[in-house]
Protein backbone atom coordinates (compact mmCIF):
# COMPACT_ATOMS: atom_id res chain seq x y z
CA UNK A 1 0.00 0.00 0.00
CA UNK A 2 3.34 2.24 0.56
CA UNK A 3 1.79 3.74 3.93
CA UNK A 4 4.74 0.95 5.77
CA UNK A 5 7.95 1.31 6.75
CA UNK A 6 10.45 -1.61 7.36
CA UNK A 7 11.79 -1.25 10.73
CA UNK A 8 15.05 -2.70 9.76
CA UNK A 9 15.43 0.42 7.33
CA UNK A 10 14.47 3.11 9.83
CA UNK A 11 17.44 1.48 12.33
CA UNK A 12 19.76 1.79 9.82
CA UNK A 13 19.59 5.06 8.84
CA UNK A 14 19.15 6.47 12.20
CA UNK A 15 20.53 4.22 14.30
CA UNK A 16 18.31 1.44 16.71
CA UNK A 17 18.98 3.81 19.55
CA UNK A 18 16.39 6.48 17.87
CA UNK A 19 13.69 4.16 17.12
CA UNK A 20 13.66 2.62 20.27
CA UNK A 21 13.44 5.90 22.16
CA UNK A 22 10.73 7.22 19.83
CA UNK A 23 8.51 3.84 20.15
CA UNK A 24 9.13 3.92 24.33
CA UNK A 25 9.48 7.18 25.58
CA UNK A 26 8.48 10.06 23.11
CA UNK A 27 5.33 8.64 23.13
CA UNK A 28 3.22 5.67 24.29
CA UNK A 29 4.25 2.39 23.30
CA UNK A 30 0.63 0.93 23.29
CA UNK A 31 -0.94 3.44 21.40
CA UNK A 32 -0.87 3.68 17.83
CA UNK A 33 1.25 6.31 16.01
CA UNK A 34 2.58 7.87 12.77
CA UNK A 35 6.46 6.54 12.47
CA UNK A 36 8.45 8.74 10.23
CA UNK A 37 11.86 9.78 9.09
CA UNK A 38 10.87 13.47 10.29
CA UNK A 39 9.82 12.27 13.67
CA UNK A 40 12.59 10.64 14.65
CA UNK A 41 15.18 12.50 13.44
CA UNK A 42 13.37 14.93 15.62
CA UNK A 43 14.07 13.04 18.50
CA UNK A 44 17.19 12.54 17.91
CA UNK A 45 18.24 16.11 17.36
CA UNK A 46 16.75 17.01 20.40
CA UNK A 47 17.26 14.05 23.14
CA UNK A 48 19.50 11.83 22.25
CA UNK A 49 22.03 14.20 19.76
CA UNK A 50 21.74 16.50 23.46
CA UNK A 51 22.87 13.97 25.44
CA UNK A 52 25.61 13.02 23.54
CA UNK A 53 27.12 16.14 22.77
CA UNK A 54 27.43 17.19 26.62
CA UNK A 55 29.24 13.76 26.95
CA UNK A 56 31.68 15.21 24.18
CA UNK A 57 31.72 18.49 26.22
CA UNK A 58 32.83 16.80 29.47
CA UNK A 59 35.59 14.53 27.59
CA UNK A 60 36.81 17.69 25.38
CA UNK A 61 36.96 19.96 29.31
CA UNK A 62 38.00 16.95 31.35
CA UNK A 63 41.06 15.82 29.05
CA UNK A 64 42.10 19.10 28.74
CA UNK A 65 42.39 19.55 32.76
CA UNK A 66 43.68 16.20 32.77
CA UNK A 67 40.70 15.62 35.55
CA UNK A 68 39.99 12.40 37.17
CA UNK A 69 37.17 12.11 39.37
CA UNK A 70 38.53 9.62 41.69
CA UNK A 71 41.50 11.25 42.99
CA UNK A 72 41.60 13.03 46.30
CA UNK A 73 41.87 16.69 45.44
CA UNK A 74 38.50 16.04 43.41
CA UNK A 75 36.65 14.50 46.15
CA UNK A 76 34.36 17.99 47.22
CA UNK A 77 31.61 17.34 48.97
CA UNK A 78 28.05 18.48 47.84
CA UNK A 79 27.16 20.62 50.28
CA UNK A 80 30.43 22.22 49.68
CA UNK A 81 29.56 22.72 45.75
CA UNK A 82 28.48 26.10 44.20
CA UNK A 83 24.90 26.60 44.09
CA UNK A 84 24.43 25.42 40.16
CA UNK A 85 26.13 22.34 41.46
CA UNK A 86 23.60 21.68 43.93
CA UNK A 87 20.73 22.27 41.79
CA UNK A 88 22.06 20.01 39.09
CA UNK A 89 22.34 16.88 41.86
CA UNK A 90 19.00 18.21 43.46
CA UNK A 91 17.35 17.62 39.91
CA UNK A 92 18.98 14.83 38.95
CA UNK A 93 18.16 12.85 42.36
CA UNK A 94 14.59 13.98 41.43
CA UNK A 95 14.95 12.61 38.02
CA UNK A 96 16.33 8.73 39.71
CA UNK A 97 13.22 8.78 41.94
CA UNK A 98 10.90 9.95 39.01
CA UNK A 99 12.49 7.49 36.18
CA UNK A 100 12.46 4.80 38.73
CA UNK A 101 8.63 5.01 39.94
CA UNK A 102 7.80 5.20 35.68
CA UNK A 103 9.87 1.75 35.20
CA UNK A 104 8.40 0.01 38.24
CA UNK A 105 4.91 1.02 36.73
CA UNK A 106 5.90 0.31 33.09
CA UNK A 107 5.92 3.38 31.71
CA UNK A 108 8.39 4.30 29.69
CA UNK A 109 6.31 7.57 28.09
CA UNK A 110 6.50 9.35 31.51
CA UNK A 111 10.62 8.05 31.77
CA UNK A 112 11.03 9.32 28.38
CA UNK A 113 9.79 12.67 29.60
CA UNK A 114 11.52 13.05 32.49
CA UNK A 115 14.36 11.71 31.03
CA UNK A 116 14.75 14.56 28.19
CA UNK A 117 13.47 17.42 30.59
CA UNK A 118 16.46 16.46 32.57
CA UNK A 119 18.76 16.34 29.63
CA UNK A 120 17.26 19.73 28.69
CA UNK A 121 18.21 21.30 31.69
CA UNK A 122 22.07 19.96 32.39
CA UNK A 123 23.05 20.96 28.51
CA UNK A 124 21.15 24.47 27.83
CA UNK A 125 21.42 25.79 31.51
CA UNK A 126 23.69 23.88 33.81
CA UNK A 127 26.65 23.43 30.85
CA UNK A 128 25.75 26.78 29.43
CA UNK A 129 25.70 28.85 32.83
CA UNK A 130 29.23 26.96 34.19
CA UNK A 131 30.96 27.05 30.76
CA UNK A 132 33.26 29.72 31.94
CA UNK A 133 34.03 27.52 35.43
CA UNK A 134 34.53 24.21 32.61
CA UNK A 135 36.89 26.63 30.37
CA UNK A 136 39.20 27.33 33.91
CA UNK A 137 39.14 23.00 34.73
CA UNK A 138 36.92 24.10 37.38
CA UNK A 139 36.87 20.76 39.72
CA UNK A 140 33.35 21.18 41.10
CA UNK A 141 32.17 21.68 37.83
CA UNK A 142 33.59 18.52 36.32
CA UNK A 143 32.78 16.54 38.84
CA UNK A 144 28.92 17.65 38.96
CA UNK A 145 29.02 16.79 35.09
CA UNK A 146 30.33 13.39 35.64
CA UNK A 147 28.53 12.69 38.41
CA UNK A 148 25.03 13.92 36.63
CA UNK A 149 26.13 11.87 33.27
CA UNK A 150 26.92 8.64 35.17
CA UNK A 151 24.13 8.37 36.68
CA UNK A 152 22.33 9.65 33.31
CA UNK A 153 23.44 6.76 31.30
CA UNK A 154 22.65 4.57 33.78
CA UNK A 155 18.68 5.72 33.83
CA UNK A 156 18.73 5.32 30.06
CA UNK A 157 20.46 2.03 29.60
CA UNK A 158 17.23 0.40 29.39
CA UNK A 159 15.75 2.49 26.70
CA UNK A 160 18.52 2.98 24.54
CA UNK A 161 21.34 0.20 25.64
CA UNK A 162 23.76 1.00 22.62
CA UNK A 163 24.48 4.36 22.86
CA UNK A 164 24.67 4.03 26.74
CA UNK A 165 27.00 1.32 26.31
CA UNK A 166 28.98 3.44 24.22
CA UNK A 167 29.41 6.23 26.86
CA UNK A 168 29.90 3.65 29.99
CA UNK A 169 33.30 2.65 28.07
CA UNK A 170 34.53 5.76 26.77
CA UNK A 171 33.51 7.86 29.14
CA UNK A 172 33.07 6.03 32.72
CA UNK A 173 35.44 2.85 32.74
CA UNK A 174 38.71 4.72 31.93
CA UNK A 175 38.54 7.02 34.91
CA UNK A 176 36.76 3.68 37.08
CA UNK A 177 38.84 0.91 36.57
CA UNK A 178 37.00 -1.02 38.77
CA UNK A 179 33.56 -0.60 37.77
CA UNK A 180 31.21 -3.30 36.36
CA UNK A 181 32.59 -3.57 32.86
CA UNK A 182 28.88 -3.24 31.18
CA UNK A 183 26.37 -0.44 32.23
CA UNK A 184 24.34 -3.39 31.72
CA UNK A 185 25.39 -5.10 34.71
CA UNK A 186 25.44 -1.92 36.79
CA UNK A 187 23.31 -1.39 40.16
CA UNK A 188 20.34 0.81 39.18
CA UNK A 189 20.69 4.42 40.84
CA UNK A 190 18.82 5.32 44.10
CA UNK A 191 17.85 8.67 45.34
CA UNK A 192 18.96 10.13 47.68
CA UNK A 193 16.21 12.39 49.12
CA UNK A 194 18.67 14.94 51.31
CA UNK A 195 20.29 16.07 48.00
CA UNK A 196 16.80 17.36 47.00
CA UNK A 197 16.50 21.19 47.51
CA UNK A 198 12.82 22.07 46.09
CA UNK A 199 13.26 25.86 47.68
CA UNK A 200 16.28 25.90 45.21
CA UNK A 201 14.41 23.97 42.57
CA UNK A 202 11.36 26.61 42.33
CA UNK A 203 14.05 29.22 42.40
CA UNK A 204 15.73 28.72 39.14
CA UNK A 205 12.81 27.42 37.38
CA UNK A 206 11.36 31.25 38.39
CA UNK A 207 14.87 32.27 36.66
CA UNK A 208 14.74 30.41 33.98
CA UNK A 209 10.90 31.95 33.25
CA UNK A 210 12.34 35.00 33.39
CA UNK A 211 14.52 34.46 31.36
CA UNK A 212 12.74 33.27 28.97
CA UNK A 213 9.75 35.92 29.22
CA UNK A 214 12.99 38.54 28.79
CA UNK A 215 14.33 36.66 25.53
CA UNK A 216 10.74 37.19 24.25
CA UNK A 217 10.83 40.87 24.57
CA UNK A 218 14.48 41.58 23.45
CA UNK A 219 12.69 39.53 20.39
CA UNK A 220 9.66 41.71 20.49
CA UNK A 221 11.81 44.67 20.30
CA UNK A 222 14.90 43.13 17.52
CA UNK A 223 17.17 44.43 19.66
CA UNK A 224 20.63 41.66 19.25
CA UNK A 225 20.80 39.77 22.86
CA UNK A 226 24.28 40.97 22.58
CA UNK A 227 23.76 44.47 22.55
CA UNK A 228 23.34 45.55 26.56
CA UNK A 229 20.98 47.35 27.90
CA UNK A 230 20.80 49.58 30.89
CA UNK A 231 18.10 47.84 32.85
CA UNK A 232 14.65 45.39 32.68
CA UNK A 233 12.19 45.34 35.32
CA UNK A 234 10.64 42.43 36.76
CA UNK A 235 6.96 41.61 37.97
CA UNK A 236 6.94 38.09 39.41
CA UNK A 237 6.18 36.63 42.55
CA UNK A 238 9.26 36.07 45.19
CA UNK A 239 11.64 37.40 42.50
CA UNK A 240 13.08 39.97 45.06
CA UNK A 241 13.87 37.27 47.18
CA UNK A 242 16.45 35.39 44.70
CA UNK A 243 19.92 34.40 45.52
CA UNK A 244 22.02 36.98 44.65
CA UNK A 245 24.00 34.72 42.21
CA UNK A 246 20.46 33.65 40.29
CA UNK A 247 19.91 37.65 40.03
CA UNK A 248 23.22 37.93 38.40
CA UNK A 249 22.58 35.11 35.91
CA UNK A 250 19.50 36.73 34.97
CA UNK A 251 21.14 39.44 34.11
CA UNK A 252 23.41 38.11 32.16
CA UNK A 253 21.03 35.77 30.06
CA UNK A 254 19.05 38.88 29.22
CA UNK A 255 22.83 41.24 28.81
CA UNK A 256 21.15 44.39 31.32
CA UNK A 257 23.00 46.03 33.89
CA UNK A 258 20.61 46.27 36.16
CA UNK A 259 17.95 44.58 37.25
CA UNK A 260 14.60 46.35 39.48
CA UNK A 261 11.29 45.76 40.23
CA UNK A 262 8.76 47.33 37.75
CA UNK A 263 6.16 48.63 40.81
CA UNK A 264 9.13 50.47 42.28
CA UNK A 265 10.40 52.03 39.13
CA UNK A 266 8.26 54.87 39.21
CA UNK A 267 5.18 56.01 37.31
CA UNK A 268 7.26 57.84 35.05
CA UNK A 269 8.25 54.42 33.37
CA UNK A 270 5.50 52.43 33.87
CA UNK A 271 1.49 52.04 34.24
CA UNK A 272 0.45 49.90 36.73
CA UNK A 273 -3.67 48.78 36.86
CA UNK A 274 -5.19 46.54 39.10
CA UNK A 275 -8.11 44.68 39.66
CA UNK A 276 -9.94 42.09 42.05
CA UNK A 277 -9.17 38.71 41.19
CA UNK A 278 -12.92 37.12 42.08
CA UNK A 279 -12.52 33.83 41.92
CA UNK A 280 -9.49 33.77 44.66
CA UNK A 281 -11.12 36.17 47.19
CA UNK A 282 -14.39 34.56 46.63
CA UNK A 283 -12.53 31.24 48.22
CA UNK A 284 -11.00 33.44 50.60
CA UNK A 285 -13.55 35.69 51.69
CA UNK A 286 -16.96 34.72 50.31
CA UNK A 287 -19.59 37.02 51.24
CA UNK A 288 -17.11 40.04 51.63
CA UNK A 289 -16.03 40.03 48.00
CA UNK A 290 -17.66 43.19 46.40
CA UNK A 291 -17.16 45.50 49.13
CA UNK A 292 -12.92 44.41 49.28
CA UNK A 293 -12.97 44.75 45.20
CA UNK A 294 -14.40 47.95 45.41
CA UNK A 295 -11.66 49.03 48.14
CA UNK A 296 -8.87 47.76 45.54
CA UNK A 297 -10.40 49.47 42.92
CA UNK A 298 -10.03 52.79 44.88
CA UNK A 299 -6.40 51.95 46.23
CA UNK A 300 -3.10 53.79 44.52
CA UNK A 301 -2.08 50.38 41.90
CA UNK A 302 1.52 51.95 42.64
CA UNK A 303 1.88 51.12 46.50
CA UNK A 304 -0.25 48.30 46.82
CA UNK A 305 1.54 46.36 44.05
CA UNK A 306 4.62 47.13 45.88
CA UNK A 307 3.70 46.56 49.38
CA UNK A 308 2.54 43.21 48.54
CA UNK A 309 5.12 42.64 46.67
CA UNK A 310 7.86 43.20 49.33
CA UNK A 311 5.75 41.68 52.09
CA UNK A 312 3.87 39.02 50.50
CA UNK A 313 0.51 40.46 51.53
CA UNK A 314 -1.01 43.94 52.38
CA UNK A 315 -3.77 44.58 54.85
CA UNK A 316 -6.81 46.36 54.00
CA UNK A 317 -9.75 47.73 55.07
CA UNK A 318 -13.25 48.20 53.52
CA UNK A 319 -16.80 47.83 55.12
CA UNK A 320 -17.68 49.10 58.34
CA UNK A 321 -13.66 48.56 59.71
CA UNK A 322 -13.11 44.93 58.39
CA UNK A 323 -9.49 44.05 58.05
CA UNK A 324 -8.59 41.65 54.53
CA UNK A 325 -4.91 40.18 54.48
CA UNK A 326 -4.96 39.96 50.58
CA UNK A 327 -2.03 38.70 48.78
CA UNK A 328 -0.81 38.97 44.59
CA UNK A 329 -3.05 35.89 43.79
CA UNK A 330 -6.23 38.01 45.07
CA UNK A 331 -5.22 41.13 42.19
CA UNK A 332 -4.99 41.00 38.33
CA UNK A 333 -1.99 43.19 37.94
CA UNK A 334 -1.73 44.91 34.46
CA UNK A 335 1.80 46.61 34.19
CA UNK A 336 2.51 48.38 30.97
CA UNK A 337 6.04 49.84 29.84
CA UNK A 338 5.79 53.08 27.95
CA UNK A 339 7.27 54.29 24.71
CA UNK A 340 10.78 53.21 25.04
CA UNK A 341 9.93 49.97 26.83
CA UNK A 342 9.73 46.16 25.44
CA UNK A 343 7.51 44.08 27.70
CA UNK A 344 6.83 40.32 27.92
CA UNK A 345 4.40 38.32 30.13
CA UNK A 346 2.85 35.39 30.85
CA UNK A 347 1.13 33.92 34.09
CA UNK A 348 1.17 36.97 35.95
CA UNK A 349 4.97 37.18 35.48
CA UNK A 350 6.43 40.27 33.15
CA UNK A 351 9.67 41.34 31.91
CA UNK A 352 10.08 45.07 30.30
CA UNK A 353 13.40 45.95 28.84
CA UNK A 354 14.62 49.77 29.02
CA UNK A 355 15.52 50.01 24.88
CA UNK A 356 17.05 53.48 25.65
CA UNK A 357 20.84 53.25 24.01
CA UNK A 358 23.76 55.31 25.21
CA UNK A 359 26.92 55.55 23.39
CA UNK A 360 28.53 53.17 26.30
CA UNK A 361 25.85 50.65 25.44
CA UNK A 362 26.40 50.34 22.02
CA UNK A 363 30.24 50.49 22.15
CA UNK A 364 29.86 47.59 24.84
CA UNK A 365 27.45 45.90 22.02
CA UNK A 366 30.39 46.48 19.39
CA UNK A 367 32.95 44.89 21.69
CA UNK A 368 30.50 41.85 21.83
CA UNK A 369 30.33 41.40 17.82
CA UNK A 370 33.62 41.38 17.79
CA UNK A 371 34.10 38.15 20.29
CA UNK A 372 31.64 36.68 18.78
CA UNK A 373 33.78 37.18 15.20
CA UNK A 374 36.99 36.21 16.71
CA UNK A 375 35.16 33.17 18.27
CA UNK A 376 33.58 32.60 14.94
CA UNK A 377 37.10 32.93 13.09
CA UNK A 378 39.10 30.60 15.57
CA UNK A 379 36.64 27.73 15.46
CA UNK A 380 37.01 28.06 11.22
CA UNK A 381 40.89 28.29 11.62
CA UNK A 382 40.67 24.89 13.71
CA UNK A 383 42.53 26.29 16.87
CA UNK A 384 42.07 24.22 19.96
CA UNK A 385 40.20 25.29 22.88
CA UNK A 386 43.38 26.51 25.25
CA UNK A 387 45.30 28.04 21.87
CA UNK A 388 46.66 31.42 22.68
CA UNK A 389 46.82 33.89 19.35
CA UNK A 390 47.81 37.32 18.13
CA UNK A 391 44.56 38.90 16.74
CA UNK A 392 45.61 41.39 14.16
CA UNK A 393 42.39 43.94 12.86
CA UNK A 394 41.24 46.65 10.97
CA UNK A 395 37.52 47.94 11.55
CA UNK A 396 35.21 51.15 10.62
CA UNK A 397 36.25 54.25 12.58
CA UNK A 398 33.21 54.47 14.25
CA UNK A 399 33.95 50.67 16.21
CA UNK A 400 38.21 51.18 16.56
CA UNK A 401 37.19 53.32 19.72
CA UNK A 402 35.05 50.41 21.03
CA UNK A 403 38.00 48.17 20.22
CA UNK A 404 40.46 50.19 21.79
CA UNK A 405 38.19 51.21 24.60
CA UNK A 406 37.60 47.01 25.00
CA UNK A 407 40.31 45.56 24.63
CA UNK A 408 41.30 43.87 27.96
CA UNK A 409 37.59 42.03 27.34
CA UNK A 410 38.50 41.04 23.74
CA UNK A 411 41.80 39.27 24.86
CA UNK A 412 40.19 37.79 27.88
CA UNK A 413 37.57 36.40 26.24
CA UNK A 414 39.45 34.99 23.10
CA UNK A 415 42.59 34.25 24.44
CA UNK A 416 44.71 36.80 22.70
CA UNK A 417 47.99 37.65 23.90
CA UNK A 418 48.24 40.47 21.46
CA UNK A 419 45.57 42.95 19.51
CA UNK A 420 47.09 45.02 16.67
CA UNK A 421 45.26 46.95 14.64
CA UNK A 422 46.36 46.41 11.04
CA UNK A 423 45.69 49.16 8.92
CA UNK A 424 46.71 46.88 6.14
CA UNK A 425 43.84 44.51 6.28
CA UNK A 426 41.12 45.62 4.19
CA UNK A 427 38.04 46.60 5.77
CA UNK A 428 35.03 43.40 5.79
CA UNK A 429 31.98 44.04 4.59
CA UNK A 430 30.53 42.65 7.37
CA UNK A 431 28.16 45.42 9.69
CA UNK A 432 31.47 46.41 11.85
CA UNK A 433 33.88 46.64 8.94
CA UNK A 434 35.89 44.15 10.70
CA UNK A 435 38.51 42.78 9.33
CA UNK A 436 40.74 39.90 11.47
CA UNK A 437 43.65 37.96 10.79
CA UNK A 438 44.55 35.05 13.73
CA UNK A 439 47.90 34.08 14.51
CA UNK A 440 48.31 30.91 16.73
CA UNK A 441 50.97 31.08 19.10
C-alpha cells in the first residue's frame, strides 16, 4: 500500500537507539502512532544528539584539565559545591526517583519525559551557565558533570542500551577501573532524598521563566541579545527574594545592567492597573467580595503592588472597619512599559526591557560582535580550545574606539595575547567593517 515502513530500514539510517526511544518514551508504546523519518530524526536532534554532545563536552573539558574524578583533590563534597552544582544533583536525584517510579509502573512515556526534561536542563542551563568555570578545569564543575552523566546513562540504559554502552566505556570505565565492565550489569541508581533542595528547585525554574519571558521581549523589540541594555524590570512573585547569584545570571542571560522591580520604578516608566481577582477572594472571603474589590479598585495600583510585593501580603480595610490580608493571587496586575519599553508576560509574570541606548551601550554591544567574530574565526581556523593567538584587525572608525576602549575584554575572552590593529587589512563588509587575521601562538 506504501503507507509501511520496514523497521530494519528506519534502524539503519538512524541508528536502533532512535527508534527505540521514539517507540518507548516520546510517546506511548501501546498506542498507535505515525512513524516517520521526520519524527525521529526529531528526537534525535533534540534528546539523544543533546545527550551526547554534553558527553563530548565533558571529555573535550575533562582531558584538557587532565581531571579524574577519583583522585583526592577532586573528592568535594556536595554541600560544599556552588549553588548550580547543587541544583544540578537536586534535579537529577529527582529525576532517579521519578524514572524509577515510571519503570516500576511500566511506563516508559513518563521516563522518556523526564528523562529529556532532565537532559534539557544539564546541557542548555547547567553546561551553558558553568561554561566559563569548565573553560578554567573548574573541579566542582567537572565533577557535577560526571557525576550527573553517570548516573544519566545509567537511567537510560534500558531504553537505549547502545548508545549508553557506548558512553559507559569511553567515558566512565577509563577514569573507574573497577567498575562493572557493562552499564548493563550496573546497580540501578537510588535517590537520595537529602540532596533534593525544592526551595532551590522553584528558584531557578522562576529564573529560567524569566529568562525566557525577557528573551521574548528583546525579540519583540529586535534588539541583538548581545547588545546591553541599561536595565529590565521584573513583575513576578518572590523574585526579590532570589539568591544573589540567580539575580546575576538573569542578568546576564538577558545582557542588562541592572535589574529592578517594575512597581518600584516609578510612574514615570510604567502604568500599573489593578483589579480584584474574584474567583481567589471569593474562596477566601466569600460574602465580603464586592465590598474588598471595590476598596482595591479605589487603592493607589503603585503602593499596593509594591507593598505586597515586598511583604507578600497587604492589609486592608473596607466595610464598616473589616481588616482583609490579601495577597498577589487576590489582584490581576496589568503593568505596561511606555514608549521606550519592550515588555513580555505570561502567568502573571512580566519582563520590560529599558531600549534606551547610550553611546557606552552600544560600544559595549560592538565589543560583543567582535568576540563573537573572533570566536567565529578561531573555530574556522581549527585552533584548539586553550590556543593562545595574536589577533591582528582593521575595523570602521566608528567601532576602533570600542576596540580600543575594550580591549582587555576582547583578549580575555578569546585568548589573545596580542591585539594590533592592522591598517593593512582591508576593511570586511561585514556590519562592523571588521577585518581579522589570527595568529596561533
Amino acid at each position: 500500500l506504501g503507507n509501511v515502513l520496514e523497521p530494519m530500514a528506519l534502524m539503519d539510517q538512524h541508528g536502533a537507539d532512535a527508534v527505540r526511544w521514539y517507540m518507548l518514551a516520546d510517546g506511548s508504546p501501546w498506542s498507535a502512532r505515525r512513524v516517520g523519518h521526520n519524527a525521529i530524526s526529531d528526537v534525535v536532534r533534540k534528546t539523544l544528539l543533546t545527550y551526547w554532545n554534553t558527553v563530548s563536552f565533558l571529555s573535550l573539558y575533562a582531558r584538557a584539565s587532565n581531571f579524574n574524578p577519583l583522585t583526592s583533590d577532586n573528592q568535594i563534597e556536595i554541600p560544599d559545591r556552588p549553588l548550580m552544582d547543587r541544583w544540578i544533583i537536586s534535579e537529577l536525584n529527582q529525576l532517579i526517583a521519578g524514572v524509577d517510579s515510571a519503570l516500576t509502573n511500566f511506563d516508559s512515556q513518563e521516563a522518556g519525559e523526564l528523562l529529556a526534561k532532565f537532559i534539557d536542563d544539564l546541557s542548555n542551563w547547567y553546561v551553558r551557565r558553568s561554561r566559563r568555570r569548565f573553560w578554567d578545569g573548574d573541579v566542582a564543575a567537572l565533577s557535577t558533570l560526571h557525576e550527573c552523566l553517570e548516573k544519566l546513562t545509567l537511567l537510560m540504559a534500558p531504553l537505549v542500551p547502545f548508545i549508553t554502552e557506548h558512553v559507559w566505556q569511553e567515558l566512565i570505565r577509563p577514569v573507574s577501573p573497577t567498575i562493572v565492565e557493562s552499564v548493563h550489569l550496573a546497580d540501578f541508581p537510588i535517590s537520595k532524598p537529602k540532596l533534593i533542595d525544592q526551595k532551590l528547585s522553584q528558584s531557578v525554574a522562576l529564573t529560567r521563566r524569566l529568562v525566557e519571558l525577557g528573551r521574548a521581549s528583546r525579540a519583540e523589540s529586535k534588539v541583538k541579545i548581545r547588545q546591553p541594555l541599561s536595565r529590565a524590570l521584573i513583575s513576578a512573585s518572590g523574585w526579590v527574594a532570589l539568591d544573589q547569584q540567580l539575580k546575576d545570571q538573569i542578568s546576564d542571560e538577558l545582557n542588562v545592567l541592572h535589574l529592578a522591580d517594575i512597581s518600584s520604578a516609578g510612574a514615570d516608566l510604567v502604568d500599573i492597573s489593578i483589579k480584584a481577582n474574584f474567583k481567589t477572594l471569593g474562596l477566601n472571603f466569600g460574602a465580603d467580595v464586592q465590598p474588598i474589590a471595590k476598596k482595591i479598585a479605589e487603592l493607589n495600583a503603585n503602593e499596593l503592588t509594591s507593598e505586597i510585593r515586598k511583604n507578600g501580603k497587604a492589609a486592608i480595610q473596607y466595610g464598616d472597619g473589616k481588616i482583609a490580608d490579601i495577597s498577589e493571587l487576590d489582584l490581576v496586575i496589568t503593568e505596561t512599559p511606555r514608549e521606550g519599553w519592550s515588555v513580555a508576560s505570561h502567568s502573571g509574570e512580566s519582563v520590560a526591557l529599558d531600549l534606551a541606548l547610550t553611546p557606552d551601550l552600544i560600544a559595549a554591544g560592538q565589543v560583543r560582535e567582535v568576540i563573537r567574530a573572533v570566536q567565529d574565526e578561531r573555530k574556522n581556523a581549527g585552533f584548539d580550545i586553550s590556543d593562545r593567538i595574536t589577533m591582528r584587525w582593521n575595523a570602521s572608525e566608528a567601532v576602533c574606539s570600542a576596540i580600543l576602549e575594550g580591549s582587555a575584554l576582547i583578549s580575555q575572552e578569546v585568548l589573545a595575547t596580542s591585539i594590533e590593529r592592522d591598517s593593512s587589512l582591508q576593511l570586511g563588509e561585514n556590519e562592523l567593517g571588521l577585518a581579522l587575521n589570527l595568529i596561533k601562538n
